[in-house]
C-alpha atoms as a PDB file:
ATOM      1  CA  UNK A   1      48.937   2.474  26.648  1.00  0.00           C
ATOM      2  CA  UNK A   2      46.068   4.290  24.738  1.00  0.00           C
ATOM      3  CA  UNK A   3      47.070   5.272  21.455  1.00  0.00           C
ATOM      4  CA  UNK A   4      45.972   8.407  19.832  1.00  0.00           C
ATOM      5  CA  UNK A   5      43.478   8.407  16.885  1.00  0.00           C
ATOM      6  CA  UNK A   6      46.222   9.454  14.338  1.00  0.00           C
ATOM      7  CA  UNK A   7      48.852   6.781  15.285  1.00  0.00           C
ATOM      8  CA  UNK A   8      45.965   3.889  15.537  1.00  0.00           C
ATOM      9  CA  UNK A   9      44.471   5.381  11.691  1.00  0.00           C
ATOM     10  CA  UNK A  10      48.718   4.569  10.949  1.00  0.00           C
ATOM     11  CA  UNK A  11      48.703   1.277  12.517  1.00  0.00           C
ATOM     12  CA  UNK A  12      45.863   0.252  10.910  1.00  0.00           C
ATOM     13  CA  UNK A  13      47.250   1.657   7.613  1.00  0.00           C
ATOM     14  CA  UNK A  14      49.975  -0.561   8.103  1.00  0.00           C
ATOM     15  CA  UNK A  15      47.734  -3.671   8.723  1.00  0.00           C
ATOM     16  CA  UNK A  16      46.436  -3.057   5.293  1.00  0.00           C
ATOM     17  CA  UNK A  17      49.251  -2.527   3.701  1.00  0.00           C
ATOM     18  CA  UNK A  18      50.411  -6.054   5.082  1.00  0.00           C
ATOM     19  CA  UNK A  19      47.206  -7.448   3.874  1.00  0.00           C
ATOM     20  CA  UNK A  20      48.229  -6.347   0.522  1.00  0.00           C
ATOM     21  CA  UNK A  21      51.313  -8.039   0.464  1.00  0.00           C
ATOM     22  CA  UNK A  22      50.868 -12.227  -1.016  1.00  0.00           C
ATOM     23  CA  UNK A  23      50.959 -14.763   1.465  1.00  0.00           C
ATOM     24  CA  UNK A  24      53.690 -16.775   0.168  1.00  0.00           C
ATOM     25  CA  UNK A  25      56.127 -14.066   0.343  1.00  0.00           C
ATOM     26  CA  UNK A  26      55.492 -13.653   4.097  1.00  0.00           C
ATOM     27  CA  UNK A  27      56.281 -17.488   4.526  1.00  0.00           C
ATOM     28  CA  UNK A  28      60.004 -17.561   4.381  1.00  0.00           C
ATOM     29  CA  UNK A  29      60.052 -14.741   7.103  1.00  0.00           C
ATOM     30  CA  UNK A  30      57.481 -16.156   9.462  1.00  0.00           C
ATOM     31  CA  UNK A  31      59.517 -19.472   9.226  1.00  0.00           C
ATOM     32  CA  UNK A  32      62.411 -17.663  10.260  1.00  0.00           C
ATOM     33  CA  UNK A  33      61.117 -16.123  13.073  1.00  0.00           C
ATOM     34  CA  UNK A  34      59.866 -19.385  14.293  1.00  0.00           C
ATOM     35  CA  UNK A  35      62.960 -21.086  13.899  1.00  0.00           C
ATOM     36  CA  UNK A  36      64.664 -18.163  16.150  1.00  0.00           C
ATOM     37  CA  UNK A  37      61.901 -18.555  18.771  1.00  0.00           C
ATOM     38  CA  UNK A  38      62.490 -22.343  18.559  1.00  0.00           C
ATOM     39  CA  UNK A  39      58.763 -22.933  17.509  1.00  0.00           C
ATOM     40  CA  UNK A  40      58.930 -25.146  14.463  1.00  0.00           C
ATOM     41  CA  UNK A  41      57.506 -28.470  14.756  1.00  0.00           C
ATOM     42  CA  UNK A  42      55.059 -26.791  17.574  1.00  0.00           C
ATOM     43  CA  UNK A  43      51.082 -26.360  17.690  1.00  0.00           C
ATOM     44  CA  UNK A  44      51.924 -22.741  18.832  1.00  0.00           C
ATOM     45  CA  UNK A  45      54.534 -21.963  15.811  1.00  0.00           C
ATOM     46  CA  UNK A  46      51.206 -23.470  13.528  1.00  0.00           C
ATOM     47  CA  UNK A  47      49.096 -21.756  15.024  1.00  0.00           C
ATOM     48  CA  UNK A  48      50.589 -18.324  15.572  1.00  0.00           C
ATOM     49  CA  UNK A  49      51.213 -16.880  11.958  1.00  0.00           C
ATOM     50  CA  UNK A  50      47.550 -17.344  11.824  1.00  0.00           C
ATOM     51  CA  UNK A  51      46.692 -15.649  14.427  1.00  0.00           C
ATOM     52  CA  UNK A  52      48.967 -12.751  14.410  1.00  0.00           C
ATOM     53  CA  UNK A  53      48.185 -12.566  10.512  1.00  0.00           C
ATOM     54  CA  UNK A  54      46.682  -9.150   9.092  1.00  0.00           C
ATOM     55  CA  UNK A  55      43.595 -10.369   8.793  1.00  0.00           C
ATOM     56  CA  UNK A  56      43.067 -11.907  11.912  1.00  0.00           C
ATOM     57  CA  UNK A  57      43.678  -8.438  13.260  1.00  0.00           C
ATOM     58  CA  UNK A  58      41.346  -6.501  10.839  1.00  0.00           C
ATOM     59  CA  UNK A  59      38.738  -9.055  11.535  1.00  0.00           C
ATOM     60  CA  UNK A  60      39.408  -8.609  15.659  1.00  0.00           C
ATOM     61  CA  UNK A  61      39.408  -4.370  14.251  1.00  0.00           C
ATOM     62  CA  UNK A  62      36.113  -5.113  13.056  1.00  0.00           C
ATOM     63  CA  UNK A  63      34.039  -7.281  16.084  1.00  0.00           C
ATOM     64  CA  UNK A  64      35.830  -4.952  18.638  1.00  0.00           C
ATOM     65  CA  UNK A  65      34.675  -1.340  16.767  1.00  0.00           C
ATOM     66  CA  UNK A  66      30.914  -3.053  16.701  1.00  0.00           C
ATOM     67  CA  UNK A  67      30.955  -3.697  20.450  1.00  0.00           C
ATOM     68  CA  UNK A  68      28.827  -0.809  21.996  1.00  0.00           C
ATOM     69  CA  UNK A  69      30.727   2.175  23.682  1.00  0.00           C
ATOM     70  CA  UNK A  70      28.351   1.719  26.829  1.00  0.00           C
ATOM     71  CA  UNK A  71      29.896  -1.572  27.426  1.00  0.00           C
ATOM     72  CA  UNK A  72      33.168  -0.396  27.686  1.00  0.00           C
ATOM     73  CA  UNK A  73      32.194   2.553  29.353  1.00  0.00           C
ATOM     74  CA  UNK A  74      30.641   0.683  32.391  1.00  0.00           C
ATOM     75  CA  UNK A  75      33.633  -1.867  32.220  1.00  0.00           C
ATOM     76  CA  UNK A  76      35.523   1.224  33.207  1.00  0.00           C
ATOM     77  CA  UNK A  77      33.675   2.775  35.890  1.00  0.00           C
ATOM     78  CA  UNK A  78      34.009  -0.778  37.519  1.00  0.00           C
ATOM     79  CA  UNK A  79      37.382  -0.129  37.963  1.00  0.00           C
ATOM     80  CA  UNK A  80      38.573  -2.145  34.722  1.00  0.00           C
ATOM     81  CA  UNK A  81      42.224  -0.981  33.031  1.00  0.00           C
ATOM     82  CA  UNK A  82      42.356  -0.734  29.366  1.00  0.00           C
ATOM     83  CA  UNK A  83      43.356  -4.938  29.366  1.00  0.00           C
ATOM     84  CA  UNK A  84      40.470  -5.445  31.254  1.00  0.00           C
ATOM     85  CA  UNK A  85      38.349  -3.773  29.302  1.00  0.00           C
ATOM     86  CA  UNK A  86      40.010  -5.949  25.906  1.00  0.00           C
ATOM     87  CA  UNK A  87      39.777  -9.609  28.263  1.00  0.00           C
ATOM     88  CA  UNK A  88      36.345  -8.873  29.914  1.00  0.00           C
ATOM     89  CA  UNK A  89      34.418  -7.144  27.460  1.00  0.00           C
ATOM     90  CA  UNK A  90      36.066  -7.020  24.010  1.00  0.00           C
ATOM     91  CA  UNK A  91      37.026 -10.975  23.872  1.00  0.00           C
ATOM     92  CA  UNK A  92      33.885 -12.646  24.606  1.00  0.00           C
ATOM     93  CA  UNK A  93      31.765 -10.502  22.610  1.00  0.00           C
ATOM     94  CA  UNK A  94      34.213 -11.136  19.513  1.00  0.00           C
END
């Protein structure tokens, strides 16, 4: 699902909002939503406010807006879908 450039400028709006926001209020919420996904006491319910986190996804933002648009360009005339394109050009470059 591509988004347009006005709804990704909102999302991404949205991101830094979050990043505004101090961690420790976030920390009652994520431990909620771990205990209803039955993740506490888990590497993955450690490990996944952190990588879900606002910045963790401005800092992903960042690597994948400095990959070069000829990359992805050739990733898609070989036939490579938009999650392709993230897994097998975007991720190992980041």
């Amino acid at each position: 699902m591509e988004l347009s450039q006005r709804q990704a400028d909102i999302a991404f709006a949205l991101v830094l909002v979050q990043l505004m926001i101090a961690p420790e209020i976030l920390i009652v919420e994520n431990d909620a939503t771990l205990a209803h996904l039955g993740l506490v006491g888990t590497i993955l319910g450690i490990g996944l406010p952190y990588m879900a986190s606002a910045f963790g996804i401005f800092l992903l933002r960042q690597a994948f807006k400095s990959t070069q648009k000829e990359l992805e360009e050739a990733a898609r005339l070989e036939g490579c879908s938009t999650v392709g394109v993230l897994w097998r050009v975007h991720v190992p470059l980041a």
